[in-house]
Protein backbone atom coordinates (compact mmCIF):
# COMPACT_ATOMS: atom_id res chain seq x y z
CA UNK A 1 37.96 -30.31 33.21
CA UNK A 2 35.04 -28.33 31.75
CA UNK A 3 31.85 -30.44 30.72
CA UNK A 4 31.19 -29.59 27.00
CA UNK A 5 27.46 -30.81 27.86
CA UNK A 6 27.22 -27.60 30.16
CA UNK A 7 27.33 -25.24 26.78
CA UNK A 8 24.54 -24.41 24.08
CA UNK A 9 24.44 -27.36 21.32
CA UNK A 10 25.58 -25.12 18.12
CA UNK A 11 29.04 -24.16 20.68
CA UNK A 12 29.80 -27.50 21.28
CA UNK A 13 30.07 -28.20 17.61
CA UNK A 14 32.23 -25.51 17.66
CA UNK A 15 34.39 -27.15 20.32
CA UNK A 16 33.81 -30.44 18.68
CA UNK A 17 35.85 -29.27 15.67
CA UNK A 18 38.01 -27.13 17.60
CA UNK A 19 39.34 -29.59 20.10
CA UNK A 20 38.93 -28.18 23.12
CA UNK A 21 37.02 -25.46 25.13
CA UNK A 22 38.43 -21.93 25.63
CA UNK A 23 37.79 -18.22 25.79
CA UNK A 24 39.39 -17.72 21.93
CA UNK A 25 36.41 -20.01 20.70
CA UNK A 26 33.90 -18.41 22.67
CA UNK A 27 34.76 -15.14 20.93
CA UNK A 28 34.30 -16.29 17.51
CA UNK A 29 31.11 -17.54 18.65
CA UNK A 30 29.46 -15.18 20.13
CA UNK A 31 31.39 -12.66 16.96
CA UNK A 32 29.21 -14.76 15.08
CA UNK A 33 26.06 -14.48 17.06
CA UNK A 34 26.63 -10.67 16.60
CA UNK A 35 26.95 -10.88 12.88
CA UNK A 36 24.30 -13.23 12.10
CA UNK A 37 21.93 -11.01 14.08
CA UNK A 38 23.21 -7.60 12.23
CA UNK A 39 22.24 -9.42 8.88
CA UNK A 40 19.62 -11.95 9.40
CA UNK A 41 21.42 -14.73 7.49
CA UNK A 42 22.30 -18.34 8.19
CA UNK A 43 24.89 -20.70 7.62
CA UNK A 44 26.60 -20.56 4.16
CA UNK A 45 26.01 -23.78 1.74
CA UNK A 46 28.38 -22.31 -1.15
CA UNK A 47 29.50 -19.09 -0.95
CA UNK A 48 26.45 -16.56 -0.16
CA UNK A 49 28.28 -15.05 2.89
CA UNK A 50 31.25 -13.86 3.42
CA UNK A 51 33.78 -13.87 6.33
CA UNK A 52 36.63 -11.69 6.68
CA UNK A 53 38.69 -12.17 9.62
CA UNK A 54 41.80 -10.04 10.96
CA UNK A 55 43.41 -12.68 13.00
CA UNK A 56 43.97 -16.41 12.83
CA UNK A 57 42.99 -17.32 16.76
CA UNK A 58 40.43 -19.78 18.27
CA UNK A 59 37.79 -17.71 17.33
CA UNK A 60 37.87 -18.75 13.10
CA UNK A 61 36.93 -21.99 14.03
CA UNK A 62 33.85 -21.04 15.34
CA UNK A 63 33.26 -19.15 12.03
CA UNK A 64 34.15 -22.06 10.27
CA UNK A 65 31.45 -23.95 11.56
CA UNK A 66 28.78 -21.72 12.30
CA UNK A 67 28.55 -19.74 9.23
CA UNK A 68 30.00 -22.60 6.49
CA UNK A 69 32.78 -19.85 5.69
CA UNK A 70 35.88 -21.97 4.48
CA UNK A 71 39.25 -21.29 2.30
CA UNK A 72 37.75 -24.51 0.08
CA UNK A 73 34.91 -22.45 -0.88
CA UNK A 74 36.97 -18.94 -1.13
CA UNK A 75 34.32 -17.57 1.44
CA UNK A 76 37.06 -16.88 4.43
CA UNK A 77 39.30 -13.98 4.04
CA UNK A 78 42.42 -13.64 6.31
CA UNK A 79 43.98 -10.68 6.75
CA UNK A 80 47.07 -10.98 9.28
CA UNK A 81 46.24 -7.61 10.95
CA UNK A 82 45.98 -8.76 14.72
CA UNK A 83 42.71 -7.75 15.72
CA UNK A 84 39.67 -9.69 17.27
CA UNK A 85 37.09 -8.26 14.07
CA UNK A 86 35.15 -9.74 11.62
CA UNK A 87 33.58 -7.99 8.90
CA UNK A 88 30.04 -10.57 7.60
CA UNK A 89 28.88 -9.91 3.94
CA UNK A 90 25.74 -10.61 2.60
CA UNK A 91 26.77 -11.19 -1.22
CA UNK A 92 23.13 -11.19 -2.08
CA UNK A 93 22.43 -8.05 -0.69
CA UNK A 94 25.83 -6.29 -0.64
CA UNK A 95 25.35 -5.66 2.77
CA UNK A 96 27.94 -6.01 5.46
CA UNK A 97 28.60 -5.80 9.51
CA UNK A 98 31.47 -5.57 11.37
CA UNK A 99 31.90 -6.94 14.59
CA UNK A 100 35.40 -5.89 16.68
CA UNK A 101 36.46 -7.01 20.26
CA UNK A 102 36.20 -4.07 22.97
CA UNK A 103 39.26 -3.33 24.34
CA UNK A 104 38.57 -4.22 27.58
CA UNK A 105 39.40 -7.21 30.06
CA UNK A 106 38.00 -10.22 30.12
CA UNK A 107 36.01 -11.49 33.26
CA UNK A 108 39.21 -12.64 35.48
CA UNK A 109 41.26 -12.31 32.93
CA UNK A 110 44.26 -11.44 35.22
CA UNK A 111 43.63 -13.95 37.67
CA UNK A 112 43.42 -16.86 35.02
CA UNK A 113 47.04 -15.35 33.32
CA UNK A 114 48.47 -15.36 36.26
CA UNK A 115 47.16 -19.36 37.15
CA UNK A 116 48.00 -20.42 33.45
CA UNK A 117 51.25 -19.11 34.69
CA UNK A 118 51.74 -21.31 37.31
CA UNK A 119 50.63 -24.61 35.11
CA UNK A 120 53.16 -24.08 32.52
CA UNK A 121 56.09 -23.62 34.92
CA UNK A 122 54.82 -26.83 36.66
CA UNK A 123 54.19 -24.85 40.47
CA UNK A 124 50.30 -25.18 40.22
CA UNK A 125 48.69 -27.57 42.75
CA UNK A 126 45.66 -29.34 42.31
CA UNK A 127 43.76 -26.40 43.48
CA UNK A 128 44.97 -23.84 41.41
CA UNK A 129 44.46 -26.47 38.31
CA UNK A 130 40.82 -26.83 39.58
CA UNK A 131 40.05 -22.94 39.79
CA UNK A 132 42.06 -22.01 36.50
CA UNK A 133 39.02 -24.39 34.91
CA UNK A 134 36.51 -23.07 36.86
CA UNK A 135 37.52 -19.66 35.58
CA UNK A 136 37.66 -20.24 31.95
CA UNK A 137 34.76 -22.02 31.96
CA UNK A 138 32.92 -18.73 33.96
CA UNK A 139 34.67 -16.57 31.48
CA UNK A 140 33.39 -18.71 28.47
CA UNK A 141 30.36 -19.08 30.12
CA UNK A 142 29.74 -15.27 30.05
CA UNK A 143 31.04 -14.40 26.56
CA UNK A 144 28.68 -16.76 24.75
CA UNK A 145 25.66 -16.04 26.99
CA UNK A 146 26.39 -12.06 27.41
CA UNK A 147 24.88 -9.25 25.23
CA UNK A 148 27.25 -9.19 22.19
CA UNK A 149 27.29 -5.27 22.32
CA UNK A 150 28.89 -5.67 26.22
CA UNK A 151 31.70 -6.83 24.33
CA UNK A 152 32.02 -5.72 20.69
CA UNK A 153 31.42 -2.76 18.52
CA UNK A 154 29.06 -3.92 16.09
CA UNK A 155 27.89 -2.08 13.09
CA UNK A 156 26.66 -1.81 9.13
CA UNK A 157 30.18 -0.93 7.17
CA UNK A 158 30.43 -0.20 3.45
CA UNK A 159 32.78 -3.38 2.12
CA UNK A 160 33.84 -4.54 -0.96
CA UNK A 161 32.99 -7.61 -2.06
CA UNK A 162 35.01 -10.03 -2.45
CA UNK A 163 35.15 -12.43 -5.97
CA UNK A 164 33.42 -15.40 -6.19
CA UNK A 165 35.95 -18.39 -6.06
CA UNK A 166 37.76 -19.35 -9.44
CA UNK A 167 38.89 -22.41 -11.26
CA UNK A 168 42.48 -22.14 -11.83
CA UNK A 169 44.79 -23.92 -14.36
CA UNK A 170 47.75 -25.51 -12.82
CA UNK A 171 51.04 -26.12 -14.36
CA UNK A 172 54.04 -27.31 -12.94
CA UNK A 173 56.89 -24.99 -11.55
CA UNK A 174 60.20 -25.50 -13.40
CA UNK A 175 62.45 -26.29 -10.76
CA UNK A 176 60.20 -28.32 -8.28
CA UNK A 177 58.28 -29.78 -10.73
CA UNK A 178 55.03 -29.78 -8.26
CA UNK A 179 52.04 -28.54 -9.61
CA UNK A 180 51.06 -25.21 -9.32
CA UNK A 181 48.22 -22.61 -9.78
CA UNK A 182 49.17 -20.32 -12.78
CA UNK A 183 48.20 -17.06 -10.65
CA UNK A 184 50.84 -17.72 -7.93
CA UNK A 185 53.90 -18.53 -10.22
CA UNK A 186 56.61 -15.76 -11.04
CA UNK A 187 58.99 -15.68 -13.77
CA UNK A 188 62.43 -16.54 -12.41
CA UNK A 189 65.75 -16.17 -15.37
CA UNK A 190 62.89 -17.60 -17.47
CA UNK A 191 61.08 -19.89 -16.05
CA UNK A 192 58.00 -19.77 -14.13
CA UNK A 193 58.44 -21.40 -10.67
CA UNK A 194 56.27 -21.51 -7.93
CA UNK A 195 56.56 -19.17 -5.01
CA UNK A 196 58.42 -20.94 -2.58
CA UNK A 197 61.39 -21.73 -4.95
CA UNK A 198 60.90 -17.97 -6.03
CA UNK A 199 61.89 -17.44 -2.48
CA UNK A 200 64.94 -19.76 -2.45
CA UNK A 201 66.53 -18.23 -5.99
CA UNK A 202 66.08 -14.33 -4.30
């Protein structure tokens, strides 16, 4: 099992939160390194930066706890689109980076698939366990510790910027009965209901 202790302090908070160490994590991190760099900012306390994220891997968490960007505060952005990129904004400046994953392979990236493999169809020995650890942690190892630019493409990007988080009235939907916001009910044979027994009636 990888030692946590082995790892920078602000990574193991990331694995802290996360729950475990892996590669996905150590991409988000070391996204975030990238970012932070490209605009000279800190951690968020409300809502002053901005994360937009194209895929919901590993790696948010470690945006979620470097940079403070949260759903609660309306300051993380999903869009499903797949990709390993993060776009940072700056609200008080206007200014944004983007930081995407290379398309290139990981350090032992086959090997490790090929071990991980082996350990879910239960035909790993002890050995193979042992070096599929020893790998990941040499693979998080370099991620975190390598130049960001090795990995990502990293540069200023002309973004919109997002609107500040809103207060929202609720009412309740008229077939559930749960409470709901008011922007995310549809009018349904006339009633408003909430989306998921929009989806049920269609």
């Amino acid at each position: 099992m990888t030692k946590v202790g082995e790892f920078p302090e602000d990574f193991q908070d990331c694995v802290r939160f996360h729950g475990h160490v892996c590669p996905g994590l150590a991409i988000g991190y070391a996204a975030v390194k990238a970012g932070v760099r490209g605009l000279g900012v800190n951690r968020a306390e409300d809502e002053e930066i901005v994360a937009v994220v194209e895929n919901d891997s590993c790696a948010v968490d470690a945006v979620q706890v470097l940079l403070g960007c949260t759903f609660g505060k309306g300051n993380l952005i999903f869009r499903d689109w797949g990709k390993q990129a993060f776009t940072f904004l700056e609200r008080n400046t206007g200014r944004a980076v983007r930081v995407a994953l290379k398309h290139r392979e990981l350090p032992d990236s086959a090997q490790r698939r090929a071990l991980k493999k082996k350990i879910d169809s239960g035909e790993a020995s002890a050995a193979d366990k042992r070096k599929y650890e020893e790998i990941r942690r040499s693979t998080v190892l370099e991620l975190i510790c390598a130049d960001p630019a090795d990995y990502f493409e990293i540069g200023p990007v002309a973004a919109e910027m997002p609107p500040k988080a809103s207060i929202v009235s609720t009412r309740p939907c008229e077939i559930c009965h749960e409470s709901t916001v008011t922007t995310r009910l549809q009018e349904r044979d006339g009633k408003l209901v909430c989306l998921g027994c929009a989806d049920q009636d269609s």
